[in-house]
Protein backbone atom coordinates (compact mmCIF):
# COMPACT_ATOMS: atom_id res chain seq x y z
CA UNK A 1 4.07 -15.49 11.92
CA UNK A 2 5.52 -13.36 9.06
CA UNK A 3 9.52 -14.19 8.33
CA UNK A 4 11.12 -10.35 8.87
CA UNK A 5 14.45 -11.90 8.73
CA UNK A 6 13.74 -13.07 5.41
CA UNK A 7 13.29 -10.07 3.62
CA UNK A 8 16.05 -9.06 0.92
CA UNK A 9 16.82 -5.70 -0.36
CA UNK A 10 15.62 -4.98 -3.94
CA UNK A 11 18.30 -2.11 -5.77
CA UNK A 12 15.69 0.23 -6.90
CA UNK A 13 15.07 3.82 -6.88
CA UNK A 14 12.94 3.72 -4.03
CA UNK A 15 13.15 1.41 -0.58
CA UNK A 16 11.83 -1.97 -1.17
CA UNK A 17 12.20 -5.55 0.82
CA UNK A 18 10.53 -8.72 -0.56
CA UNK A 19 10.34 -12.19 0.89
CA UNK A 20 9.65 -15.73 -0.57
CA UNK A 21 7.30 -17.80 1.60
CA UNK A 22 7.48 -15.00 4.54
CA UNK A 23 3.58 -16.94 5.19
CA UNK A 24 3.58 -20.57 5.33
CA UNK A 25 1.31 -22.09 2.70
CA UNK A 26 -0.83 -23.66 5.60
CA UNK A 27 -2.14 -20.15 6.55
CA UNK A 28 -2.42 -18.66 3.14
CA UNK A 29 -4.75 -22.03 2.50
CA UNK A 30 -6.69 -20.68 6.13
CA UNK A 31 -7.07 -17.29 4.62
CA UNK A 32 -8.26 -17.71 1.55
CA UNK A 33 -10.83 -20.16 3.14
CA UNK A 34 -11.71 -17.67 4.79
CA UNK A 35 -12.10 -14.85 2.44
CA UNK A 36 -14.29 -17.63 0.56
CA UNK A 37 -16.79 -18.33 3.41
CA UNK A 38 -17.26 -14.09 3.67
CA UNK A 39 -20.49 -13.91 1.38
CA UNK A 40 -20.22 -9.71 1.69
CA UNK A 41 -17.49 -7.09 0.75
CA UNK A 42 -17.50 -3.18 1.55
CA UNK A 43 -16.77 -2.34 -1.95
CA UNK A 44 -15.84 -3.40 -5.19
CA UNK A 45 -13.21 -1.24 -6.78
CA UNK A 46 -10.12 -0.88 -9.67
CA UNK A 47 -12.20 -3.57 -12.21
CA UNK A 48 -13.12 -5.89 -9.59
CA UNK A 49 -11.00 -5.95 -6.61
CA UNK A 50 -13.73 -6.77 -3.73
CA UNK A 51 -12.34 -5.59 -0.33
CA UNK A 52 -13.26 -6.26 3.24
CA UNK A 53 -11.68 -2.76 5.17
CA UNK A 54 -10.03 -2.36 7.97
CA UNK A 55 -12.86 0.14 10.09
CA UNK A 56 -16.32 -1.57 8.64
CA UNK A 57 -18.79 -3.29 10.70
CA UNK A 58 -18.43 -6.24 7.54
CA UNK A 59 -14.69 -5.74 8.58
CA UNK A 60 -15.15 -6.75 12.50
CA UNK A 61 -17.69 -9.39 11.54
CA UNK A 62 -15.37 -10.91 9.50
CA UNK A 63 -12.92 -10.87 12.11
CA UNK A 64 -15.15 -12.60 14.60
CA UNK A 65 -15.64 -15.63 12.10
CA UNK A 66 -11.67 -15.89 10.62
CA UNK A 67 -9.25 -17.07 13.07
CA UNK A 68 -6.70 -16.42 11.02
CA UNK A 69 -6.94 -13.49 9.63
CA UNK A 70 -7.77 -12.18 13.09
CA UNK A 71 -3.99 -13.32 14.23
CA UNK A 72 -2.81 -11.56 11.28
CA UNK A 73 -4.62 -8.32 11.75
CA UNK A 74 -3.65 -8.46 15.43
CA UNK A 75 0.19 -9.25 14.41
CA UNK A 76 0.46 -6.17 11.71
CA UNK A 77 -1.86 -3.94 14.25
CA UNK A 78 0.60 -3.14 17.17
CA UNK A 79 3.58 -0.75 17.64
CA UNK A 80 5.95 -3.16 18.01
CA UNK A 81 5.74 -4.64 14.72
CA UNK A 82 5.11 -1.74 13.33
CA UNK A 83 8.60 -0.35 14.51
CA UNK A 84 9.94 -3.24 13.81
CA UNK A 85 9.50 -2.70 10.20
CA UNK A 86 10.35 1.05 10.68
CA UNK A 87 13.69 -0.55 11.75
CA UNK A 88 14.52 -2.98 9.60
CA UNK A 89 13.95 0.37 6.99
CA UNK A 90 16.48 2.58 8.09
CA UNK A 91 18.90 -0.11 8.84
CA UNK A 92 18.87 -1.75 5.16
CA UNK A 93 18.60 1.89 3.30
CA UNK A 94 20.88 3.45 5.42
CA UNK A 95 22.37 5.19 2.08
CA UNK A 96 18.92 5.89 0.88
CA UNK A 97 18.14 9.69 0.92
CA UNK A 98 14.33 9.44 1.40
CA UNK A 99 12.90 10.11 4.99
CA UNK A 100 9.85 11.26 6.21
CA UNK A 101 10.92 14.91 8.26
CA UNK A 102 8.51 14.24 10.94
CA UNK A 103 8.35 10.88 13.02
CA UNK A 104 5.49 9.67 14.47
CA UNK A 105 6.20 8.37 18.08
CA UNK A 106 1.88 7.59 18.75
CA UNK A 107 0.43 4.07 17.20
CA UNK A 108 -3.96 4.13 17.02
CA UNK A 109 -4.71 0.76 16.97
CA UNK A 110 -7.68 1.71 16.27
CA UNK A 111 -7.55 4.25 13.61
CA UNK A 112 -7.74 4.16 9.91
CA UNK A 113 -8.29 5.97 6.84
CA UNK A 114 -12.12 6.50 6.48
CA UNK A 115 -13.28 4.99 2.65
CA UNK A 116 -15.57 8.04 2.47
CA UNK A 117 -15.98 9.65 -1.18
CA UNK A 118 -14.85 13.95 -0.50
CA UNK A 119 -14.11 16.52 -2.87
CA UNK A 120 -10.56 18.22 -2.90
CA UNK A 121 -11.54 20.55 -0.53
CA UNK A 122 -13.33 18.19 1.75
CA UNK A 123 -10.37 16.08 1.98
CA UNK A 124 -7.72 19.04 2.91
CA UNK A 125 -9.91 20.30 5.57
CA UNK A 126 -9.79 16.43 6.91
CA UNK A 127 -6.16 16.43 6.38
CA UNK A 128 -5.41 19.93 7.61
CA UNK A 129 -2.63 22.10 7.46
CA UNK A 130 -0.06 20.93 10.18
CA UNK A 131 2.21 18.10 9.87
CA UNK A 132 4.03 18.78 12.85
CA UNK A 133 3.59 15.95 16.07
CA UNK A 134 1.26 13.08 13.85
CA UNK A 135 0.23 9.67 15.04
CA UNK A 136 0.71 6.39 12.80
CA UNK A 137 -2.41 3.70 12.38
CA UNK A 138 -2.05 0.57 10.29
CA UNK A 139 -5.04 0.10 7.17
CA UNK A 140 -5.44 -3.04 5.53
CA UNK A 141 -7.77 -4.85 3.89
CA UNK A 142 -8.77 -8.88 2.57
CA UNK A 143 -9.06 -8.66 -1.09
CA UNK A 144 -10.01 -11.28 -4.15
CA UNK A 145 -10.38 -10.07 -7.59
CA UNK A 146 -11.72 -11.49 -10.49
CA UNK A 147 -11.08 -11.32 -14.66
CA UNK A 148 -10.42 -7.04 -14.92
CA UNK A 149 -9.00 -5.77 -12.44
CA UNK A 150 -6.24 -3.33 -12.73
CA UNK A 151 -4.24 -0.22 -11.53
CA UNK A 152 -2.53 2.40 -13.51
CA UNK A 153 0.82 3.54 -12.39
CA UNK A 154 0.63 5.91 -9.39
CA UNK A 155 2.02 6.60 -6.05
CA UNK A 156 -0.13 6.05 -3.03
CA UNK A 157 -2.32 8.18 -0.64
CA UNK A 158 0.29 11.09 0.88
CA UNK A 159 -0.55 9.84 4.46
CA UNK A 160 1.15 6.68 3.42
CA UNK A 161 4.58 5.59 4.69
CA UNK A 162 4.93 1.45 4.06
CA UNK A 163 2.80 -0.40 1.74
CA UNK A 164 2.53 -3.83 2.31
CA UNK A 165 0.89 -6.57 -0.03
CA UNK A 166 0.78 -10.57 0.78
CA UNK A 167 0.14 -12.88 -1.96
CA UNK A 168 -2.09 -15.82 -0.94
CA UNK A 169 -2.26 -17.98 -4.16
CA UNK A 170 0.13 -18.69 -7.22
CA UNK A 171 -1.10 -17.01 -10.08
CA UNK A 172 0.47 -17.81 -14.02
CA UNK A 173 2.32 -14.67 -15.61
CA UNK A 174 -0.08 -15.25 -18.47
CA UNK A 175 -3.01 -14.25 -16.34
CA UNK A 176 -1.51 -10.84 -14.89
CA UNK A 177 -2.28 -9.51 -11.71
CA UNK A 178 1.66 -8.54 -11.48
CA UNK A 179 2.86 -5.75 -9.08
CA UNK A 180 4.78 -4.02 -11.40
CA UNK A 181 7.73 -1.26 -10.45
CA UNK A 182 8.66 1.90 -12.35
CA UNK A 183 10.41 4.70 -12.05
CA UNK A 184 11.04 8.20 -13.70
CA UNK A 185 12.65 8.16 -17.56
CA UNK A 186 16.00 9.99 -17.74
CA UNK A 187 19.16 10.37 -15.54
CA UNK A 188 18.08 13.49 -13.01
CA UNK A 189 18.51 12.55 -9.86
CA UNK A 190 16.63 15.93 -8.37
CA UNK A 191 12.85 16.84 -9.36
CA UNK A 192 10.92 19.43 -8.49
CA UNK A 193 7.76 17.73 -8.21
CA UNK A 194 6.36 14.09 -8.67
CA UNK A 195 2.75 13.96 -10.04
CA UNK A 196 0.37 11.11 -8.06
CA UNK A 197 -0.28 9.78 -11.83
CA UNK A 198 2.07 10.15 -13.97
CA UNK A 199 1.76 9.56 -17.85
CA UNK A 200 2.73 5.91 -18.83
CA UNK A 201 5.32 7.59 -21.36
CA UNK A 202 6.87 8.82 -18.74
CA UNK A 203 7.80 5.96 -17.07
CA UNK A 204 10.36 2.83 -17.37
CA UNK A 205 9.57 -0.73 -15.67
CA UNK A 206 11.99 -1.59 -12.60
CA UNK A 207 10.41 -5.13 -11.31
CA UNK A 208 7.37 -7.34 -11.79
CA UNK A 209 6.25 -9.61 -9.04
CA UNK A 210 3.74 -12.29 -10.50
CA UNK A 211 1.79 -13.40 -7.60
CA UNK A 212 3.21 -16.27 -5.44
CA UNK A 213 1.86 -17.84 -2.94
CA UNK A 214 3.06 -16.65 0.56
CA UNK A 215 4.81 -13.77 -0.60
CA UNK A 216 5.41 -10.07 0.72
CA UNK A 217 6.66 -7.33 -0.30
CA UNK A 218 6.95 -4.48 1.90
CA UNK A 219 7.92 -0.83 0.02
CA UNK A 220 8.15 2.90 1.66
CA UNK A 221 5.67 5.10 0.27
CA UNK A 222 7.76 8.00 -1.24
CA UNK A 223 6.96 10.47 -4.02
CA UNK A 224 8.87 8.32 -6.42
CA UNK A 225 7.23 5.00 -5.51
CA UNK A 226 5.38 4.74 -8.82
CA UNK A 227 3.68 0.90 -9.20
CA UNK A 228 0.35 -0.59 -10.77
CA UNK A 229 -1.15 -4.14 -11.02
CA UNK A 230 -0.86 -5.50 -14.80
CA UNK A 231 -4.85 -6.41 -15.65
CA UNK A 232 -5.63 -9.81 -14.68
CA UNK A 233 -7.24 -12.39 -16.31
CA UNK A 234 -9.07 -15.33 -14.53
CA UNK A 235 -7.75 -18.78 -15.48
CA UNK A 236 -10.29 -21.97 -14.46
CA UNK A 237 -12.07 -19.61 -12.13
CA UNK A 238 -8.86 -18.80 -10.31
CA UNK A 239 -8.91 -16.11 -8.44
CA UNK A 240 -6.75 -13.60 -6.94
CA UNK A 241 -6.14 -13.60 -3.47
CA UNK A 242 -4.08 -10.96 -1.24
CA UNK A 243 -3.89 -9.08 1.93
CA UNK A 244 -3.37 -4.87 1.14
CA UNK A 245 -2.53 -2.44 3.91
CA UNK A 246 0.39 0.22 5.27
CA UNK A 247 0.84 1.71 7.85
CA UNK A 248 -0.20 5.71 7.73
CA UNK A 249 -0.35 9.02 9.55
CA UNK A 250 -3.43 11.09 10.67
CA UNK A 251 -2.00 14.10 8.13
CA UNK A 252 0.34 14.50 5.08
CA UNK A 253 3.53 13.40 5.37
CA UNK A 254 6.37 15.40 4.41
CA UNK A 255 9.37 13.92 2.63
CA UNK A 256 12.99 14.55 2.57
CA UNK A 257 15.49 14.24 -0.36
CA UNK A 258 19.00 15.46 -0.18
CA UNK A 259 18.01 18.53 2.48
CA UNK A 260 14.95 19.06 0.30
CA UNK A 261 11.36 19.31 1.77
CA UNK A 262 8.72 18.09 -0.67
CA UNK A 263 5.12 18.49 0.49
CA UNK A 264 1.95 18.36 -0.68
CA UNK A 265 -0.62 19.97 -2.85
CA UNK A 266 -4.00 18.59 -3.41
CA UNK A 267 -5.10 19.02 -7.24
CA UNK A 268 -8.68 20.14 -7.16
CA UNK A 269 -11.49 18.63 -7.98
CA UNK A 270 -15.19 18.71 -7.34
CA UNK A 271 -16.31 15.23 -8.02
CA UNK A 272 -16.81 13.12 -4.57
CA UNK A 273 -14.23 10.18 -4.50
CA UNK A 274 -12.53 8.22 -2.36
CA UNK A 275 -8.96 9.84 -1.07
CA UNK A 276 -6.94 7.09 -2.82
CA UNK A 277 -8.41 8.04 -6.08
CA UNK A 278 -8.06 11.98 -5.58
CA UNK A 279 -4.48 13.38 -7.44
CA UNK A 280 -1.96 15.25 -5.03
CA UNK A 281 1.48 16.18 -6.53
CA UNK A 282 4.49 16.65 -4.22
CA UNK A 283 6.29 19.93 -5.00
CA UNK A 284 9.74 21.38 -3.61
CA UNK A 285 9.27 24.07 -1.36
């Protein structure tokens, strides 16, 4: 169903594999269809990306109705594809330095990262303390968005370890909606920390992938992984359509660069939010 062997290696500062029409244009007709006929989301986020979640009751009801999307859930939701890509990884970066210190060897189908709005504190006593022995689930989610949305540069959630992101329809560069790639100003090849949101200043633009249809783009979730979504503008009521998800552990993961340990801290905050909005830094320890 999705063309592994057509991936290609993007040079970049952090592990990345794209591939052109790695969905035939058949299905990504099917699942838009489908997104279409839903007539509820769980939640409208980022300037209006609506989002049916992986671990909703709208989620499985959905499922029961899309045929399709069901076979791709089902495809992405299983060990073996899920090593697969953990394969394909470490064979293509072999020279990449990045590596998560501790390997999960459980997959939780039915797992997945709860969309419940915590505090700081909330969300490291969910997360815990240990990061030894963890278990991998996949999260995803069917998304359209409309005239707004957008996403500042940032790195993901620090449970992730592969992002993944489908395009389902063609979308001009004039309208945005780009998955854009950046990485750190200046020549150091060490830091001492990465902040979750780093100042736009700070940052220079690697790669931007205007949405085409059938597309994937698979990239490992490291400190460094900085990306955001240019804001997108609706042309003739077109909108955008895409399948979001990754494949993440039940704690923090810890991260290895050149024999250094980076790990976690949780900036904190009293405000309720959801965990992918809440700021963690990665420090050296």
């Amino acid at each position: 169903m999705i063309q592994l062997t057509k991936l290609k290696k993007l040079e970049n500062n952090f592990p990345v594999l794209t591939g052109d029409k790695a969905l035939s244009k058949k299905l990504c007709d099917q699942l838009i269809k489908e997104i279409q006929d839903m007539n509820s989301f769980d939640d409208t986020i980022m300037g209006g990306r609506s989002r049916i979640n992986k671990g909703s009751k709208n989620f499985n009801k959905y499922l029961k109705k899309s045929n399709v999307s069901q076979k791709i859930f089902r495809h992405f939701n299983s060990k073996i594809f899920y090593k697969k890509i953990e394969k394909i990884f470490s064979q293509r970066f072999k020279k990449s330095s990045w590596s998560n210190v501790f390997v999960p060897e459980i997959f939780n189908e039915k797992k997945f990262t709860p969309k419940n709005k915590v505090t700081s504190s909330e969300l490291q006593k969910i997360l815990g303390n240990s990061y030894k022995n963890p278990k991998v689930n996949l999260d995803i989610d069917f998304s359209v968005s409309k005239s707004g949305y957008q996403l500042r540069p940032h790195r993901d959630d620090i449970t992730r370890l592969f992002n993944f992101l489908i395009y389902l329809n063609d979308i001009p560069k004039k309208n945005g909606g780009s998955l854009t790639l950046y990485k750190k100003k200046g020549i150091k090849d060490l830091r001492k920390s990465f902040r979750r949101f780093p100042n736009i200043k700070e940052l220079d633009v690697i790669k931007e992938f205007t949405p085409k249809k059938g597309t994937i783009i698979f990239f490992q979730s490291t400190p460094n992984s900085y990306h955001g979504v240019r804001k997108f503008k609706e042309f003739r009521n077109e909108k955008r359509y895409f399948i979001y998800g990754s494949y993440a552990l039940n704690k923090p993961v810890i991260w290895s660069f050149k024999g250094n340990k980076y790990y976690p801290k949780i900036s904190d905050n009293n405000k309720k939010m959801l965990s992918s909005f809440h700021d963690s830094n990665y420090l050296i320890k």
